[in-house]
C-alpha atoms as a PDB file:
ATOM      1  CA  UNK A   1      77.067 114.228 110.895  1.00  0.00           C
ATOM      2  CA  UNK A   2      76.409 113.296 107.073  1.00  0.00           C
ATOM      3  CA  UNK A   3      77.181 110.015 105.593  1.00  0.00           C
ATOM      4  CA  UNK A   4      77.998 110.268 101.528  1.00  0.00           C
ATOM      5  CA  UNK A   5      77.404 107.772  99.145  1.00  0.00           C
ATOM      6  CA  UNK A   6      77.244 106.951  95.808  1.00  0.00           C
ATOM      7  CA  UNK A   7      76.994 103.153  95.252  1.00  0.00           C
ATOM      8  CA  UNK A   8      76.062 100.247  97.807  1.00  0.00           C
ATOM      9  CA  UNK A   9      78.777  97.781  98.689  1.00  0.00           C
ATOM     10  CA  UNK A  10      81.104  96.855 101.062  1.00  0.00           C
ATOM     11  CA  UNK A  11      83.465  99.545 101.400  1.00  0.00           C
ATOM     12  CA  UNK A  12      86.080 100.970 104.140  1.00  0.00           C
ATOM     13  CA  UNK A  13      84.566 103.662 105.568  1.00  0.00           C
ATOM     14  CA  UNK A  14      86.149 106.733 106.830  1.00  0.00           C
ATOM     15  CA  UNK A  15      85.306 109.523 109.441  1.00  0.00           C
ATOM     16  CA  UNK A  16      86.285 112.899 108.086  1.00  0.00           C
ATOM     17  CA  UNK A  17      87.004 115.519 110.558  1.00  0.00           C
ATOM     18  CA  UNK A  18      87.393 119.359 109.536  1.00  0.00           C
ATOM     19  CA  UNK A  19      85.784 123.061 110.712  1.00  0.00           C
ATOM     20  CA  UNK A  20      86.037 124.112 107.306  1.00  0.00           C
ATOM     21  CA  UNK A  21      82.838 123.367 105.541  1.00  0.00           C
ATOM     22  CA  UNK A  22      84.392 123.263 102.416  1.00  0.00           C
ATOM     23  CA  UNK A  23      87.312 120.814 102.843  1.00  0.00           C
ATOM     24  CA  UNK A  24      84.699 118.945 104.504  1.00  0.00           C
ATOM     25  CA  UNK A  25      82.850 118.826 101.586  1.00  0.00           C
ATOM     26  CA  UNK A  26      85.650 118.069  99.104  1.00  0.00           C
ATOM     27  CA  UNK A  27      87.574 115.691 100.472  1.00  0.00           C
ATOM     28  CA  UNK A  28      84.308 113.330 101.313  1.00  0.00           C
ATOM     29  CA  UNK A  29      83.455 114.011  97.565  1.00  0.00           C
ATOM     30  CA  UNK A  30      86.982 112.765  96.463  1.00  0.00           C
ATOM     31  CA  UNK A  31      87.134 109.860  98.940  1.00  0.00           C
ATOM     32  CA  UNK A  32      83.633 108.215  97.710  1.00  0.00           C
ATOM     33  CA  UNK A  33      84.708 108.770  94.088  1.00  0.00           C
ATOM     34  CA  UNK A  34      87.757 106.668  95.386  1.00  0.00           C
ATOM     35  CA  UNK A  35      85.484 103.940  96.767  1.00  0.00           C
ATOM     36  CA  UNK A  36      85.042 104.906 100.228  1.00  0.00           C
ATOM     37  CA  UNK A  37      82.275 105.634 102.344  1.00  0.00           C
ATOM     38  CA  UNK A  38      82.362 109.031 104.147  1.00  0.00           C
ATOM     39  CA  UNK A  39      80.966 110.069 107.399  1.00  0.00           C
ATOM     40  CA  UNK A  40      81.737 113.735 108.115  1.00  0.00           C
ATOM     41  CA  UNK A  41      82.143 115.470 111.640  1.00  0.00           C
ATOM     42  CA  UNK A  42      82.389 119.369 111.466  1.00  0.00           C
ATOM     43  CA  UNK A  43      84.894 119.276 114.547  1.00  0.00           C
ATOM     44  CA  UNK A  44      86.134 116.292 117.488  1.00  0.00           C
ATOM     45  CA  UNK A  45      83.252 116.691 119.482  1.00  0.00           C
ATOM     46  CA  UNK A  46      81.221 115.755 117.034  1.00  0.00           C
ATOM     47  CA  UNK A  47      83.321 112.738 116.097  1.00  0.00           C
ATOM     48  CA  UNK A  48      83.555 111.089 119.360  1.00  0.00           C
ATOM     49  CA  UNK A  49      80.056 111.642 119.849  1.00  0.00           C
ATOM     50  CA  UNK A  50      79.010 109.689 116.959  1.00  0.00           C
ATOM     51  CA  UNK A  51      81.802 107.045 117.817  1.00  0.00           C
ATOM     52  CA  UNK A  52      80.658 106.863 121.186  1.00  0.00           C
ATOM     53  CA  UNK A  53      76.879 106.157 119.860  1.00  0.00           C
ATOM     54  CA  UNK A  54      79.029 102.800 118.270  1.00  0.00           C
ATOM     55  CA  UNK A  55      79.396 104.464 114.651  1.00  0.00           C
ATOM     56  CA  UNK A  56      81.568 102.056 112.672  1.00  0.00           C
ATOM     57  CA  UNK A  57      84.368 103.174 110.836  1.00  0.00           C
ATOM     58  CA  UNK A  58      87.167 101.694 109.514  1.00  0.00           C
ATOM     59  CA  UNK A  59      89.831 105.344 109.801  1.00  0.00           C
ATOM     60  CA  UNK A  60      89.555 108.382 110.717  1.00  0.00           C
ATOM     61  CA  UNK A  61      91.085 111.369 108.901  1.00  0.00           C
ATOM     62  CA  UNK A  62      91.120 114.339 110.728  1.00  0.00           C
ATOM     63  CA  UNK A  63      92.666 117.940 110.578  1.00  0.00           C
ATOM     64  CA  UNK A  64      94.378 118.992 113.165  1.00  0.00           C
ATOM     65  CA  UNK A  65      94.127 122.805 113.726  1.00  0.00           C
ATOM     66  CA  UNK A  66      90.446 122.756 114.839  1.00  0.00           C
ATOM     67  CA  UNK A  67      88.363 126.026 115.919  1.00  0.00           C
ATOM     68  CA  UNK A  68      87.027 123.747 119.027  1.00  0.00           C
ATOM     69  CA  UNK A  69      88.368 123.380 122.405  1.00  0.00           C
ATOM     70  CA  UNK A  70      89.666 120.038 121.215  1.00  0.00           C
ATOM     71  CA  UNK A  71      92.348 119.634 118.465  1.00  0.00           C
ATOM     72  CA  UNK A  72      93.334 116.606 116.055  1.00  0.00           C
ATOM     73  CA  UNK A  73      95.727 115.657 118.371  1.00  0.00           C
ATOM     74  CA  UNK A  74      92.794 115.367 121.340  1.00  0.00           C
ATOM     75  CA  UNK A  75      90.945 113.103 118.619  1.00  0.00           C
ATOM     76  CA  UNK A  76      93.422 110.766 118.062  1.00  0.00           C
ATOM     77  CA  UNK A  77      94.532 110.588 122.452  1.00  0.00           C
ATOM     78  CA  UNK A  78      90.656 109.928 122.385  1.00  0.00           C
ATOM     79  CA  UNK A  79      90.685 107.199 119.668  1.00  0.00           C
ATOM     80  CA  UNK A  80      93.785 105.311 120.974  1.00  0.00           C
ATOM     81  CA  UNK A  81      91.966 105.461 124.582  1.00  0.00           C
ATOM     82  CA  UNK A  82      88.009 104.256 123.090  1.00  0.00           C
ATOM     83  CA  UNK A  83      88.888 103.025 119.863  1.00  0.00           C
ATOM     84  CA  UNK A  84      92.130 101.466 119.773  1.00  0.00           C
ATOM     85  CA  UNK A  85      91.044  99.619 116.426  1.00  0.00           C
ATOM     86  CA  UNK A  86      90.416 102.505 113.989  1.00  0.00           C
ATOM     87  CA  UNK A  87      93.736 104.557 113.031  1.00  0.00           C
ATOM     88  CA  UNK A  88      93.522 108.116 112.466  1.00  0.00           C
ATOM     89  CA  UNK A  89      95.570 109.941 109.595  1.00  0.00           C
ATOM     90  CA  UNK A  90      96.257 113.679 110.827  1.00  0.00           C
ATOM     91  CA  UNK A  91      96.205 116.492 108.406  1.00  0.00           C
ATOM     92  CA  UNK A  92      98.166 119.898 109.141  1.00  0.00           C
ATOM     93  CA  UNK A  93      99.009 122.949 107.128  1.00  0.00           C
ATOM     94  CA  UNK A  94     101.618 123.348 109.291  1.00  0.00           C
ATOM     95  CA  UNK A  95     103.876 120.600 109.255  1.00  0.00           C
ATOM     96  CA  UNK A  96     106.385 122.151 112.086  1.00  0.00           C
ATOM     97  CA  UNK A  97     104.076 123.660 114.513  1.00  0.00           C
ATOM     98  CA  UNK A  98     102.365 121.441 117.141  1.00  0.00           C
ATOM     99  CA  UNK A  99     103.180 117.890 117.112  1.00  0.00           C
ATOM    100  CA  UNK A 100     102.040 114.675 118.989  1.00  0.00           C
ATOM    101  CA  UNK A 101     105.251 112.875 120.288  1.00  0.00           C
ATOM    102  CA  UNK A 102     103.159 109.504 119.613  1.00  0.00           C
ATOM    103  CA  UNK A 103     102.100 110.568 116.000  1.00  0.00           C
ATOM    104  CA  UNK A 104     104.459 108.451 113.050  1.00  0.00           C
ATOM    105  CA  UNK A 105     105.228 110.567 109.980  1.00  0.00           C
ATOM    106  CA  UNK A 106     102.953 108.142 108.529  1.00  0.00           C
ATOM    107  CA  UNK A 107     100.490 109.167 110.404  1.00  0.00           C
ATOM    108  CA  UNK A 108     100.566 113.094 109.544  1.00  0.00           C
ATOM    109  CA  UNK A 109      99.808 114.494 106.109  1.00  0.00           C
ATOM    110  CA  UNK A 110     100.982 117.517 105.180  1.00  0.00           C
ATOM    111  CA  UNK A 111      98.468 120.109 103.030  1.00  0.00           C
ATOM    112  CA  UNK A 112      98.241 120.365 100.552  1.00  0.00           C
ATOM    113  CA  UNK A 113      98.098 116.911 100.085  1.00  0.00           C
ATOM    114  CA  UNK A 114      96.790 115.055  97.241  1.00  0.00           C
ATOM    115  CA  UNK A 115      94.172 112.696  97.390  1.00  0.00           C
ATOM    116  CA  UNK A 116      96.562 109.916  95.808  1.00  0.00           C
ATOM    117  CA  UNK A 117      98.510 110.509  98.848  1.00  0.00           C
ATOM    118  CA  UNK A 118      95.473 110.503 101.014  1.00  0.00           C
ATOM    119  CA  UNK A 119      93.893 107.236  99.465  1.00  0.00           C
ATOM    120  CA  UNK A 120      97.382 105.237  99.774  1.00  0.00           C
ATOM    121  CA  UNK A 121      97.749 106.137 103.376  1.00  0.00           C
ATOM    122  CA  UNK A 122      94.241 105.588 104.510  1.00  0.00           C
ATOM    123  CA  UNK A 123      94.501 102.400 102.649  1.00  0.00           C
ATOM    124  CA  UNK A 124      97.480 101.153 104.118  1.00  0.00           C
ATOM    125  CA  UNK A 125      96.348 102.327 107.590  1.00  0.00           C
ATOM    126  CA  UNK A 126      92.849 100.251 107.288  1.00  0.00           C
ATOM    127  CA  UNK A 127      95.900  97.718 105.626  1.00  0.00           C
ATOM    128  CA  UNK A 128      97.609  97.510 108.771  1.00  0.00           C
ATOM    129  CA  UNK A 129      94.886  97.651 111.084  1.00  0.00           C
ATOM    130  CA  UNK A 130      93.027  94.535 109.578  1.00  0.00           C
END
């Protein structure tokens, strides 16, 4: 787990979840130059372990085709069980595969996204959660 961060302040922070080292990397390098704080998680085990340990975070954006025993989908069954408060933005490259009959479209981004998309939604989310 890696927190990123660039300047001190009061800002949402969000719990990025991906297996792919690079997207990982990226997208927590876009979202701090956006203004958020970034806590990554190579995979859901990894999240919920942190959250468990009473991590705050304010979202959770998480991919949902996962090379762990647990998917995106688990994640967010796991979140709306534990951490009812903190909404979690799915991301999928495959937009008609697998699907969680609880999931809103607003709550699935499609890749490739763009992180104007991805800011807006967390936003909102956090938005709508407050």
């Amino acid at each position: 787990m890696t927190e990123h961060e660039s300047r001190p302040s009061r800002r949402p922070i969000v719990l990025v979840v991906d297996d792919d080292e690079l997207v990982l990397e990226v997208t927590a390098a876009l979202l701090v130059d956006e203004g958020f704080r970034v806590i990554t998680a190579d995979g859901p085990r990894q999240a919920i372990e942190s959250l468990s340990r009473g991590t705050l975070v304010d979202a959770i954006l998480c991919d949902v085709d996962l090379q762990d025993s647990m998917d995106g989908f688990a994640l967010k069954g796991w979140a709306r069980a534990n951490r009812r408060d903190v909404p979690v933005l799915l991301t999928t490259a495959f937009p008609t595969g697998p699907s969680d009959p609880c999931a809103s479209q607003d709550e699935i981004l499609a890749k490739p996204y763009s992180i104007d998309s991805v800011v807006t939604r967390l936003r909102k989310a956090i938005t709508d959660g407050a």
